[in-house]
Protein backbone atom coordinates (compact mmCIF):
# COMPACT_ATOMS: atom_id res chain seq x y z
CA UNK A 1 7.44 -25.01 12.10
CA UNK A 2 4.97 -27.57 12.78
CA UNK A 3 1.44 -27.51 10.50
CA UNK A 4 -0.64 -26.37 13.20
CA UNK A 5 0.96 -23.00 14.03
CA UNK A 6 1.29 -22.65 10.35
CA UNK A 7 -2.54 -23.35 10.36
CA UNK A 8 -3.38 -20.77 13.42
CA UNK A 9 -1.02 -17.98 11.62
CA UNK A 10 -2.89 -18.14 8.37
CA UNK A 11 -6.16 -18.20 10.33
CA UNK A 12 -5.07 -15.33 12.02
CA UNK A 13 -3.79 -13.60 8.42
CA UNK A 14 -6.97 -14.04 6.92
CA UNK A 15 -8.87 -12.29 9.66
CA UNK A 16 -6.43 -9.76 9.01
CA UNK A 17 -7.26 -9.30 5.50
CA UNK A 18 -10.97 -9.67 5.77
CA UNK A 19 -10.86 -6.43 8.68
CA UNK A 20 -8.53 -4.47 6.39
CA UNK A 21 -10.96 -5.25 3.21
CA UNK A 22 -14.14 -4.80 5.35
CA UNK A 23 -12.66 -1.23 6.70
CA UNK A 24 -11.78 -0.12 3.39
CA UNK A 25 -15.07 -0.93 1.94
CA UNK A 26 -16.61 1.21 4.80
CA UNK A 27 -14.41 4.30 3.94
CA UNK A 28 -15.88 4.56 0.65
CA UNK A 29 -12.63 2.25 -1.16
CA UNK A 30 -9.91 4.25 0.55
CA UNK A 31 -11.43 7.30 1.13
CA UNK A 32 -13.11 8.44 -2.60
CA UNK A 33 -10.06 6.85 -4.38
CA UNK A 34 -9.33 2.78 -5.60
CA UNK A 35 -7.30 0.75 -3.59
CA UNK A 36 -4.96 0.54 -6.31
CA UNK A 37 -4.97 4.69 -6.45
CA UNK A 38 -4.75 5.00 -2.87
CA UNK A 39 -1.85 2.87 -2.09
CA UNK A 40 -0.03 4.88 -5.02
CA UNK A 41 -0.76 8.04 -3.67
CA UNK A 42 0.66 7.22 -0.30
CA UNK A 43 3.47 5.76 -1.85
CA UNK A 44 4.04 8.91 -4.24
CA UNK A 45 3.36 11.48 -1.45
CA UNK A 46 5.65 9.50 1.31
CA UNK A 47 8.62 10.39 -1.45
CA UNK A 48 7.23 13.64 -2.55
CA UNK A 49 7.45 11.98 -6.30
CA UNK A 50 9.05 9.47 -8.13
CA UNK A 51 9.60 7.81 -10.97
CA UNK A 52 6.86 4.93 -12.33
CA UNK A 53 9.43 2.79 -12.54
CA UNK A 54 10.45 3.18 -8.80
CA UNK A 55 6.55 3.17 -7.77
CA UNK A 56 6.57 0.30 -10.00
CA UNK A 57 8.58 -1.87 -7.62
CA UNK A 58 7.36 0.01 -4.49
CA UNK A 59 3.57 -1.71 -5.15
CA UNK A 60 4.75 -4.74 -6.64
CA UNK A 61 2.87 -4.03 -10.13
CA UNK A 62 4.16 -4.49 -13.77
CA UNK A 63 4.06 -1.77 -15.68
CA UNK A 64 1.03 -1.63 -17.87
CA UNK A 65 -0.83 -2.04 -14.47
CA UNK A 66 0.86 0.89 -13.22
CA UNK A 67 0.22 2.85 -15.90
CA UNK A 68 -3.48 2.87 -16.07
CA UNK A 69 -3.49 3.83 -12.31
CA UNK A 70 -1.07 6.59 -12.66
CA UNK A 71 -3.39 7.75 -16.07
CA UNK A 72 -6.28 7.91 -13.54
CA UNK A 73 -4.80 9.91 -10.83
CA UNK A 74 -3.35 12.06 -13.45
CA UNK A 75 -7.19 12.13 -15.08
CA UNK A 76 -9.02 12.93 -11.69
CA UNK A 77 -6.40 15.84 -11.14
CA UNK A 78 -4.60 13.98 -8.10
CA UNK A 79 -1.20 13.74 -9.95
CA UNK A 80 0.93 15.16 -12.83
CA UNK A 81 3.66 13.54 -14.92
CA UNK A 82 6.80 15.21 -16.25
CA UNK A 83 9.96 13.83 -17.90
CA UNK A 84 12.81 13.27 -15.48
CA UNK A 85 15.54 15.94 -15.63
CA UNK A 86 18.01 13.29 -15.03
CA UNK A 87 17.13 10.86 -17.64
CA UNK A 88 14.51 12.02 -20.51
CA UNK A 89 13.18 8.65 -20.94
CA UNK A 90 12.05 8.51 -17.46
CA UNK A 91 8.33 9.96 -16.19
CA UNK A 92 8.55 11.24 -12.70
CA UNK A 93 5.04 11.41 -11.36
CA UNK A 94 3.99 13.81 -8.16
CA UNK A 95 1.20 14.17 -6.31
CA UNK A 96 -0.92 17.53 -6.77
CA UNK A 97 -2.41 19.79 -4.49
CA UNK A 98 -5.65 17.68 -4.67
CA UNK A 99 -3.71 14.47 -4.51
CA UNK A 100 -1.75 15.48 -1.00
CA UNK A 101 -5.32 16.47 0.03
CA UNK A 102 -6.36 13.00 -0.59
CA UNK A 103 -3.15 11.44 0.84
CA UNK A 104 -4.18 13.29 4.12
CA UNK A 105 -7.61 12.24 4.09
CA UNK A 106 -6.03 8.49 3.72
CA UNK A 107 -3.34 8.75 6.51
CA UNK A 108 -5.96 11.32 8.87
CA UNK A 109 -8.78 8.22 8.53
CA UNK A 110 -6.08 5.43 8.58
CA UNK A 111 -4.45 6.82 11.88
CA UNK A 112 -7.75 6.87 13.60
CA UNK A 113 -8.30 3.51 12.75
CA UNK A 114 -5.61 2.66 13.71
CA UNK A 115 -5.38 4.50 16.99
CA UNK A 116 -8.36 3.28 18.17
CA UNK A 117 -7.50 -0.63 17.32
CA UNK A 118 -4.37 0.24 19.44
CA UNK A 119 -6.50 1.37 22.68
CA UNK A 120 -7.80 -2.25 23.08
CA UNK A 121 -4.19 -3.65 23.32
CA UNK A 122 -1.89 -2.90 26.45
CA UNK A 123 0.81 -0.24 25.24
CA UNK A 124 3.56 -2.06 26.55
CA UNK A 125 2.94 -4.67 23.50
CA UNK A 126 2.70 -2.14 20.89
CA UNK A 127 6.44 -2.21 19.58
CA UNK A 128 6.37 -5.93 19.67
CA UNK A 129 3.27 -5.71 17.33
CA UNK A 130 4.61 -3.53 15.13
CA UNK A 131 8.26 -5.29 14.78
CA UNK A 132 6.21 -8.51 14.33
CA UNK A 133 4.25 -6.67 11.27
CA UNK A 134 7.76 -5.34 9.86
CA UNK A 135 8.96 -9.14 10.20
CA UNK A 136 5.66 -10.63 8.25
CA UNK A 137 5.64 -7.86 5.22
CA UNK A 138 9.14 -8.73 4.93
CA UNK A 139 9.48 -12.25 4.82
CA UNK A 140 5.78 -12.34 2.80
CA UNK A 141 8.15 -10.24 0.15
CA UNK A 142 11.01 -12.35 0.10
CA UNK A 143 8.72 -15.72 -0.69
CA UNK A 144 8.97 -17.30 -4.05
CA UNK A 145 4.98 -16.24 -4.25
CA UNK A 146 5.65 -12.75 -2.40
CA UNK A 147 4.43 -9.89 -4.45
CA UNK A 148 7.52 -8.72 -5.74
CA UNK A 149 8.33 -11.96 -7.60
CA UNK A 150 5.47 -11.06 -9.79
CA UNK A 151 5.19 -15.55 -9.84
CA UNK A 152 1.68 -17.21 -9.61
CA UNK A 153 1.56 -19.46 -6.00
CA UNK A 154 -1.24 -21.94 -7.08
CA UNK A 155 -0.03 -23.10 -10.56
């Protein structure tokens, strides 16, 4: 790939990021929870609970990280922790009654958003955008830098 589309893409990528950071400013940092606390919540509530160490990989966070978020959800009464009945070692977290409230509020916002960004692009290009988007968060995970490597890009 030649420098300049590599140029344009990242151009494009960080207008991306700056819309998706602006918006969650505006909704209050992810409707009345972190960033960090919303993306577990979805993440916890899209598998009705899970272990930390499975939400651990999900997010792409060690596990000190981790635990301070789960702490605070568990704190502000948005998620519990038990021991695993399969392994005792294990801490299976799940989301609470107030937590799927909030992981409604997240997707119910999110889905607007994103319905209305979809109304200014011609439907017949929406599954192209959204196999594009599968293609990007994939190969961004796969890179030697990708989030899941847990390795620093500008050392």
């Amino acid at each position: 790939m030649n420098m300049k589309t590599i140029a344009l893409f990242r151009q494009s990528m960080r207008q991306i990021e700056r819309a998706v950071m602006l918006q969650n400013k505006n909704e209050a940092t992810c409707c009345g929870v972190t960033l960090a606390q919303c993306h577990a919540i979805l993440e916890i509530g899209s598998a009705d609970g899970m272990s930390v160490k499975e939400l651990s990989a999900r997010l792409g966070l060690d596990k000190s990280t981790l635990s301070r978020t789960v702490e605070s959800l568990a704190a502000d009464g948005l998620a519990e922790r038990t021991t695993s009945p399969k392994d005792r070692r294990a801490i299976v977290v799940r989301l609470t009654a107030k937590g799927r409230a909030s992981a409604d509020r997240i997707n119910a916002t999110w889905n607007r958003i994103c319905a209305d960004m979809f109304k200014d692009i011609p439907e017949k290009k929406h599954g192209r955008i959204i196999e594009a988007m599968d293609l990007i968060a994939g190969a961004l995970g796969r890179t030697t830098c990708g989030f899941q490597s847990g390795k620093k890009c500008c050392s």
